[in-house]
Protein backbone atom coordinates (compact mmCIF):
# COMPACT_ATOMS: atom_id res chain seq x y z
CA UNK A 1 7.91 -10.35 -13.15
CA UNK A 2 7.76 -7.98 -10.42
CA UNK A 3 4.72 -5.50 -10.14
CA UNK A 4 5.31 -2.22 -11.54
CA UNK A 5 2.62 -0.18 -8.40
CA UNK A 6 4.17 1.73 -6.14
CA UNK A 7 3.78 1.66 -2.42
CA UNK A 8 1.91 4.37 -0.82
CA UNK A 9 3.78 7.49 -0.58
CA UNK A 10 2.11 7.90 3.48
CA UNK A 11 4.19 11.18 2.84
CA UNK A 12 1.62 12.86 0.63
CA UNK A 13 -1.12 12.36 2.90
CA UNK A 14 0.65 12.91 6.34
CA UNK A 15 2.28 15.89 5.87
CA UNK A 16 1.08 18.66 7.92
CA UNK A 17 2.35 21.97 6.37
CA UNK A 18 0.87 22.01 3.22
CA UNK A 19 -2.79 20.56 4.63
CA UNK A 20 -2.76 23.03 7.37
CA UNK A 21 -2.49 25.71 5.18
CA UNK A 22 -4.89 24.79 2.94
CA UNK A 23 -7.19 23.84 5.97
CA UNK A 24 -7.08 27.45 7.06
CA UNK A 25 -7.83 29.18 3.67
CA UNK A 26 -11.14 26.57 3.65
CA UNK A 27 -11.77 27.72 6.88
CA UNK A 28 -11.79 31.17 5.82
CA UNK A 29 -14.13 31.33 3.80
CA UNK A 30 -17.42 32.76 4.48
CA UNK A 31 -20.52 30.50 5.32
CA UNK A 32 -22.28 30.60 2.25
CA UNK A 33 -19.00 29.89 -0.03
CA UNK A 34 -18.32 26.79 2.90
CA UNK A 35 -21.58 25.17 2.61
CA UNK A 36 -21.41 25.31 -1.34
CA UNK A 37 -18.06 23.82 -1.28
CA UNK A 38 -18.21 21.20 1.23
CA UNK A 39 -21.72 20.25 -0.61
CA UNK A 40 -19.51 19.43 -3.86
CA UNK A 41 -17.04 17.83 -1.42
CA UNK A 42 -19.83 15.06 -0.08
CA UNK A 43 -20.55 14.52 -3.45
CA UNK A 44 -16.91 13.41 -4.48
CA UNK A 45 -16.40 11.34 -1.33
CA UNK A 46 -19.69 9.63 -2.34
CA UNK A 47 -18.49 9.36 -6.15
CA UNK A 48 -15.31 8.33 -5.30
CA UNK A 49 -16.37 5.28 -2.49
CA UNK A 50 -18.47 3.85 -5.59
CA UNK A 51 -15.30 4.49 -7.43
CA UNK A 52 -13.42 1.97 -5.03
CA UNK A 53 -16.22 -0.44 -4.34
CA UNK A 54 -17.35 -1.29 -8.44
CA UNK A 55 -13.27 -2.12 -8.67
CA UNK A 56 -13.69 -5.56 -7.02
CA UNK A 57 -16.26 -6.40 -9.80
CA UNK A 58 -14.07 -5.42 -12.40
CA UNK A 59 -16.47 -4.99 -14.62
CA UNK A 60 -15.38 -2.58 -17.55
CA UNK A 61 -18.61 -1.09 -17.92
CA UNK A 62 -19.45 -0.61 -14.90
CA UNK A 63 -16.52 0.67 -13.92
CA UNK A 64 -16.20 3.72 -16.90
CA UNK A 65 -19.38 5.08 -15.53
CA UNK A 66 -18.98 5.53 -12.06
CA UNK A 67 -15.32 6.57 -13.16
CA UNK A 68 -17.07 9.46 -15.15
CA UNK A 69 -19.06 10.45 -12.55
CA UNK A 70 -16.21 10.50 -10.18
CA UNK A 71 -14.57 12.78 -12.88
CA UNK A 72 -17.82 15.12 -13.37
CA UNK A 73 -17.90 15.38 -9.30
CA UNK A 74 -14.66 16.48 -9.04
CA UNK A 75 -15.01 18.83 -12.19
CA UNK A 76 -17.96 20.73 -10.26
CA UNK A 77 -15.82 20.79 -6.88
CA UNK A 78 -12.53 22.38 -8.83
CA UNK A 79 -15.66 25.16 -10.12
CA UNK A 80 -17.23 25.67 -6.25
CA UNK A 81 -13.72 26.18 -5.35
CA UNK A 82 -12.82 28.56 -8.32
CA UNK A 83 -15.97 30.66 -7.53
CA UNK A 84 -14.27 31.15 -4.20
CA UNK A 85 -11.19 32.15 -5.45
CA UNK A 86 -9.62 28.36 -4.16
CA UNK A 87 -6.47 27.43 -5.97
CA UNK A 88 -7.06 23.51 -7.47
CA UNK A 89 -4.37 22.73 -5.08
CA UNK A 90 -5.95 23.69 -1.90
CA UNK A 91 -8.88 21.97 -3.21
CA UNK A 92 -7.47 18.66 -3.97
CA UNK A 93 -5.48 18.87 -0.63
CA UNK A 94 -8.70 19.75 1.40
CA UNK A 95 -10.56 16.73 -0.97
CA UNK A 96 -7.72 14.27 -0.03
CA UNK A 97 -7.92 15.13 4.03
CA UNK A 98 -11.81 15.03 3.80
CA UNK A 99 -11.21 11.44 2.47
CA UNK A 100 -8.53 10.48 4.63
CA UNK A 101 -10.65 11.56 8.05
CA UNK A 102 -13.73 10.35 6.60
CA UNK A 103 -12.93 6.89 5.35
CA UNK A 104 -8.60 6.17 6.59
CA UNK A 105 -5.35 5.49 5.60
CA UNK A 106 -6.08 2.32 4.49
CA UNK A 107 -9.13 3.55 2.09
CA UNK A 108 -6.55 5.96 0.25
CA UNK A 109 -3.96 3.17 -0.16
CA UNK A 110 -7.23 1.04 -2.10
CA UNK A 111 -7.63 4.16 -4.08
CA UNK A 112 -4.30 4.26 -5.15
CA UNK A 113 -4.53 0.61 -6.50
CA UNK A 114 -7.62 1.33 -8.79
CA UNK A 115 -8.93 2.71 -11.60
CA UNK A 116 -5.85 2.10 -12.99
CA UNK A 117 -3.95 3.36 -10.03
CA UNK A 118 -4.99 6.83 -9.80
CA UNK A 119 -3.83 9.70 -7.93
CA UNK A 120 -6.85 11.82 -6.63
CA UNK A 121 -4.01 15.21 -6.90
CA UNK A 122 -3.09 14.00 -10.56
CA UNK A 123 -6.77 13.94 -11.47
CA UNK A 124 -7.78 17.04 -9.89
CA UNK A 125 -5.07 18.74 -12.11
CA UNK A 126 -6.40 16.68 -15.17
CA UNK A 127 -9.85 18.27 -14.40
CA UNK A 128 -8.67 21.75 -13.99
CA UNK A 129 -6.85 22.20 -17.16
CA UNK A 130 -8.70 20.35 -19.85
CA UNK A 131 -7.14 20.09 -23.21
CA UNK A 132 -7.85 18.56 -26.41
CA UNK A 133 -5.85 15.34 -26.52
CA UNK A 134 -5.03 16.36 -30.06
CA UNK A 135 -2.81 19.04 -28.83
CA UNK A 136 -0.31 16.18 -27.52
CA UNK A 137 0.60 15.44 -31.48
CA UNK A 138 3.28 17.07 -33.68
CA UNK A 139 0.83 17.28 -36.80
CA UNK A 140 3.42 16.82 -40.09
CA UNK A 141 0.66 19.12 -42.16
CA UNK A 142 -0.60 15.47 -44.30
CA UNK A 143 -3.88 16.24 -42.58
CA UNK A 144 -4.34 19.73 -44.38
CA UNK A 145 -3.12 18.58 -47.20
CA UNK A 146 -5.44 16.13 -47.26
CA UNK A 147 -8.43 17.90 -46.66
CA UNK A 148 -7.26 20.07 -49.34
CA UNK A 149 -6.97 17.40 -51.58
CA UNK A 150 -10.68 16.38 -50.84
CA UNK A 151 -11.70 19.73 -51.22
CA UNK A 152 -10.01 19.32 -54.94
CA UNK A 153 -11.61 16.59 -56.33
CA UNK A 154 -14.64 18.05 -58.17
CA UNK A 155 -12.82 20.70 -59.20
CA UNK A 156 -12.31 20.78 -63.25
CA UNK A 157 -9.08 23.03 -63.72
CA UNK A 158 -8.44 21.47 -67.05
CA UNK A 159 -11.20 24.75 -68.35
CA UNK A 160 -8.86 27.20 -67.01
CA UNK A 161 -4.94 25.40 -67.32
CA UNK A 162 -2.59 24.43 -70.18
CA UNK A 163 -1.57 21.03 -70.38
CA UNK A 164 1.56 20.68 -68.20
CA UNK A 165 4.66 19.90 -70.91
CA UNK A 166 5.67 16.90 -71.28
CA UNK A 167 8.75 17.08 -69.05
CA UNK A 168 7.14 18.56 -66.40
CA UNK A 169 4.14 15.53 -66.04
CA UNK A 170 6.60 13.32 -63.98
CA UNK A 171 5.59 13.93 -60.15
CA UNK A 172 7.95 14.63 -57.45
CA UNK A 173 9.22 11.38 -55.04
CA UNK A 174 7.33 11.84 -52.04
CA UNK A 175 9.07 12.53 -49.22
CA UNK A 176 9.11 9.82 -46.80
CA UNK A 177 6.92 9.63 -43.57
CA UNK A 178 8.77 10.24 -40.90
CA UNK A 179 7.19 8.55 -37.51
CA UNK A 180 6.16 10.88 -35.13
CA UNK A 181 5.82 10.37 -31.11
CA UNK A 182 4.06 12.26 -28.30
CA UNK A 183 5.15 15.48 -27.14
CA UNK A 184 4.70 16.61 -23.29
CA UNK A 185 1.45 18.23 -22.80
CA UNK A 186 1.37 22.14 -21.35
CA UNK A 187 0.67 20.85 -17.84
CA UNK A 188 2.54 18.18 -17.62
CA UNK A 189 4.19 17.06 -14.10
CA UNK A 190 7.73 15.42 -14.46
CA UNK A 191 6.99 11.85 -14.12
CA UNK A 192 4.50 12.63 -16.97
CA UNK A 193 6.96 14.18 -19.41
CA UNK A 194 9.14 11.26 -18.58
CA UNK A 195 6.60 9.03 -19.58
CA UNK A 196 6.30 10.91 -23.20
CA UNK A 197 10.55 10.70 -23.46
CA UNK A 198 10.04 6.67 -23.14
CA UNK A 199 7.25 6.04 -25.45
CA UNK A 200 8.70 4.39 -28.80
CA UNK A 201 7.60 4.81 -32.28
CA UNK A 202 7.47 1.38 -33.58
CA UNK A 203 5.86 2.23 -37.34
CA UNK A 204 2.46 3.33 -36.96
CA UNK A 205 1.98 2.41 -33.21
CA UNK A 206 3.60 3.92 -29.94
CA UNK A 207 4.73 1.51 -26.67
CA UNK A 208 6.07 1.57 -23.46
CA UNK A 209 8.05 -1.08 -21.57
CA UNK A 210 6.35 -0.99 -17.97
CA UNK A 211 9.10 0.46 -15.12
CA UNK A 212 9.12 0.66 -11.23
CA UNK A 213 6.60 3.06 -10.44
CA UNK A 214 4.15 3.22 -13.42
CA UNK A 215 0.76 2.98 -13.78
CA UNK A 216 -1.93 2.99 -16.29
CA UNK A 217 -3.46 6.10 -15.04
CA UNK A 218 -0.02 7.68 -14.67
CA UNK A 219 0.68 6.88 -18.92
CA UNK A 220 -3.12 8.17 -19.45
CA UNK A 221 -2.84 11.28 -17.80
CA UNK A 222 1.02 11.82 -19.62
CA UNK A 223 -0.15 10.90 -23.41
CA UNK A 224 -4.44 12.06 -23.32
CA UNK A 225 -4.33 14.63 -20.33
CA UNK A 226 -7.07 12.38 -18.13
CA UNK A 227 -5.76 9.59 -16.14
CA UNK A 228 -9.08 8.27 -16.28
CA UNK A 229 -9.00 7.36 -19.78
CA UNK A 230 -6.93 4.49 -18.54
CA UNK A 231 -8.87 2.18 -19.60
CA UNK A 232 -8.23 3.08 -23.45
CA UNK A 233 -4.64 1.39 -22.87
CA UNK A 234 -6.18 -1.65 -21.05
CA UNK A 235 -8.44 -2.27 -23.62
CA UNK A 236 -5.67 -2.08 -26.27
CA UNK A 237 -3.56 -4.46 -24.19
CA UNK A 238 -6.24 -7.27 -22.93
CA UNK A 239 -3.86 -9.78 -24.53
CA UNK A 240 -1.03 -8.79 -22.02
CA UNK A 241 -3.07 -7.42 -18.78
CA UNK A 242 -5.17 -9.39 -16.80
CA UNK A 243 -6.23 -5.98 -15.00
CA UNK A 244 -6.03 -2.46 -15.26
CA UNK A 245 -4.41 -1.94 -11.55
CA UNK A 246 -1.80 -4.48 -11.82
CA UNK A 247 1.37 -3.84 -14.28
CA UNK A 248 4.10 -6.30 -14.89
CA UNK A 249 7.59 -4.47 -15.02
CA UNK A 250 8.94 -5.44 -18.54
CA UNK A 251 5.95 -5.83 -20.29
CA UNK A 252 5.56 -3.88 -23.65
CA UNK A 253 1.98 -1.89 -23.64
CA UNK A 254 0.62 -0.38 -27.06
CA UNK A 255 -0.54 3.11 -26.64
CA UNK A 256 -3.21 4.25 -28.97
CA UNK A 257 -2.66 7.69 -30.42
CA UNK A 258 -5.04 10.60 -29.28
């Protein structure tokens, strides 16, 4: 089976207009709002290079925490640049040129092929709009009826009701469960909300059949809002993946629910 990455998109990085713009609203801010910002910056590169180099030992462990601490650097760098009045955009696109003249082409084509494939732009808009994962979930209301059922249980209405008639003991059928799938989160891009349209509802569980193009982080950032919480889908798939930055087209993944 072929492999599902991508090549590079050289495109993203190369392109001048959109860097060059965001170049010269870094450059003009003031030096106090510079030095805070390009502070946070050093501290992503760093964060991100351990990022990189803990992916050849594939260790799971290790690899979650430097992964959060990647995430947490770049969390305080979208805030520097908020406090300056930065869009995330110009941001990520300064973050991605800083990394590009600091370390190469070459080091962002590695990037792209860990942590489960990530995109440093798709994360930066993960960090800058946090939401609950349980938002991505049609809830079908059994949950409050649940808890009011719970809420029930000591309750002794037999002091203050009649006896239903006889007639009237039989319940109701239930009505049947009907499965229910991901739904698009607020900010999602387009390959995300094309990711939700393919997952399929197989009784309780949710899959995907791997395509051209996708990516662990890619499905993790579409279904839970973080592509770093890739590795929740490797972990639920170790009997089909080998490793997290490698995807077979036309192999079935289980996604866990939020």
């Amino acid at each position: 089976m072929a492999d599902a990455r991508p090549e590079l998109d050289q495109s993203a990085i190369t392109l001048p207009g959109p860097f060059m713009l965001a170049q010269a609203t870094i450059d003009s801010l003031d030096d106090s709002e510079l030095r805070r910002l390009n502070y946070y910056n050093r501290r992503a590169l760093d964060a991100l290079s351990l990022v990189v180099e803990s992916a050849s030992s594939r260790d799971i462990i290790e690899q979650s925490n430097v992964n959060t601490k990647f995430r947490s650097s770049i969390s305080r760098l979208v805030d520097a640049g908020r406090r300056s009045g930065l869009p995330v955009e110009t941001v990520a696109m300064h973050f991605v040129e800083a990394v590009t003249e600091e370390f190469g082409l070459d080091f962002m084509e590695r990037v792209g092929q860990v942590a489960g494939g990530l995109d440093v732009i798709t994360l930066f808009r993960n960090v800058s709009t946090p939401l609950d994962p349980r938002t991505s979930t049609i809830d079908d209301g059994t949950s409050f009826l649940n808890a009011l059922a719970e809420a029930s249980e000591d309750l002794d209405l037999g002091k203050h009701l009649e006896a239903p008639a006889a007639e009237n003991a039989a319940q109701a059928p239930e009505a049947p469960v009907v499965p229910v799938g991901p739904r698009p989160l607020p900010n999602a891009s387009g390959p995300e909300r094309i990711i939700v349209d393919r997952i399929e509802v197989e009784g309780d569980e949710w899959t995907i059949v791997v395509r051209s193009g996708d990516s662990l982080a890619l499905i993790a950032s579409a279904v839970y809002g973080d592509s770093l919480a890739y590795n929740i889908i490797y972990q639920a798939n170790r009997n089909v993946l080998n490793n997290p930055n490698t995807l077979n087209i036309g192999v079935k993944l289980r996604i866990p629910k939020p």
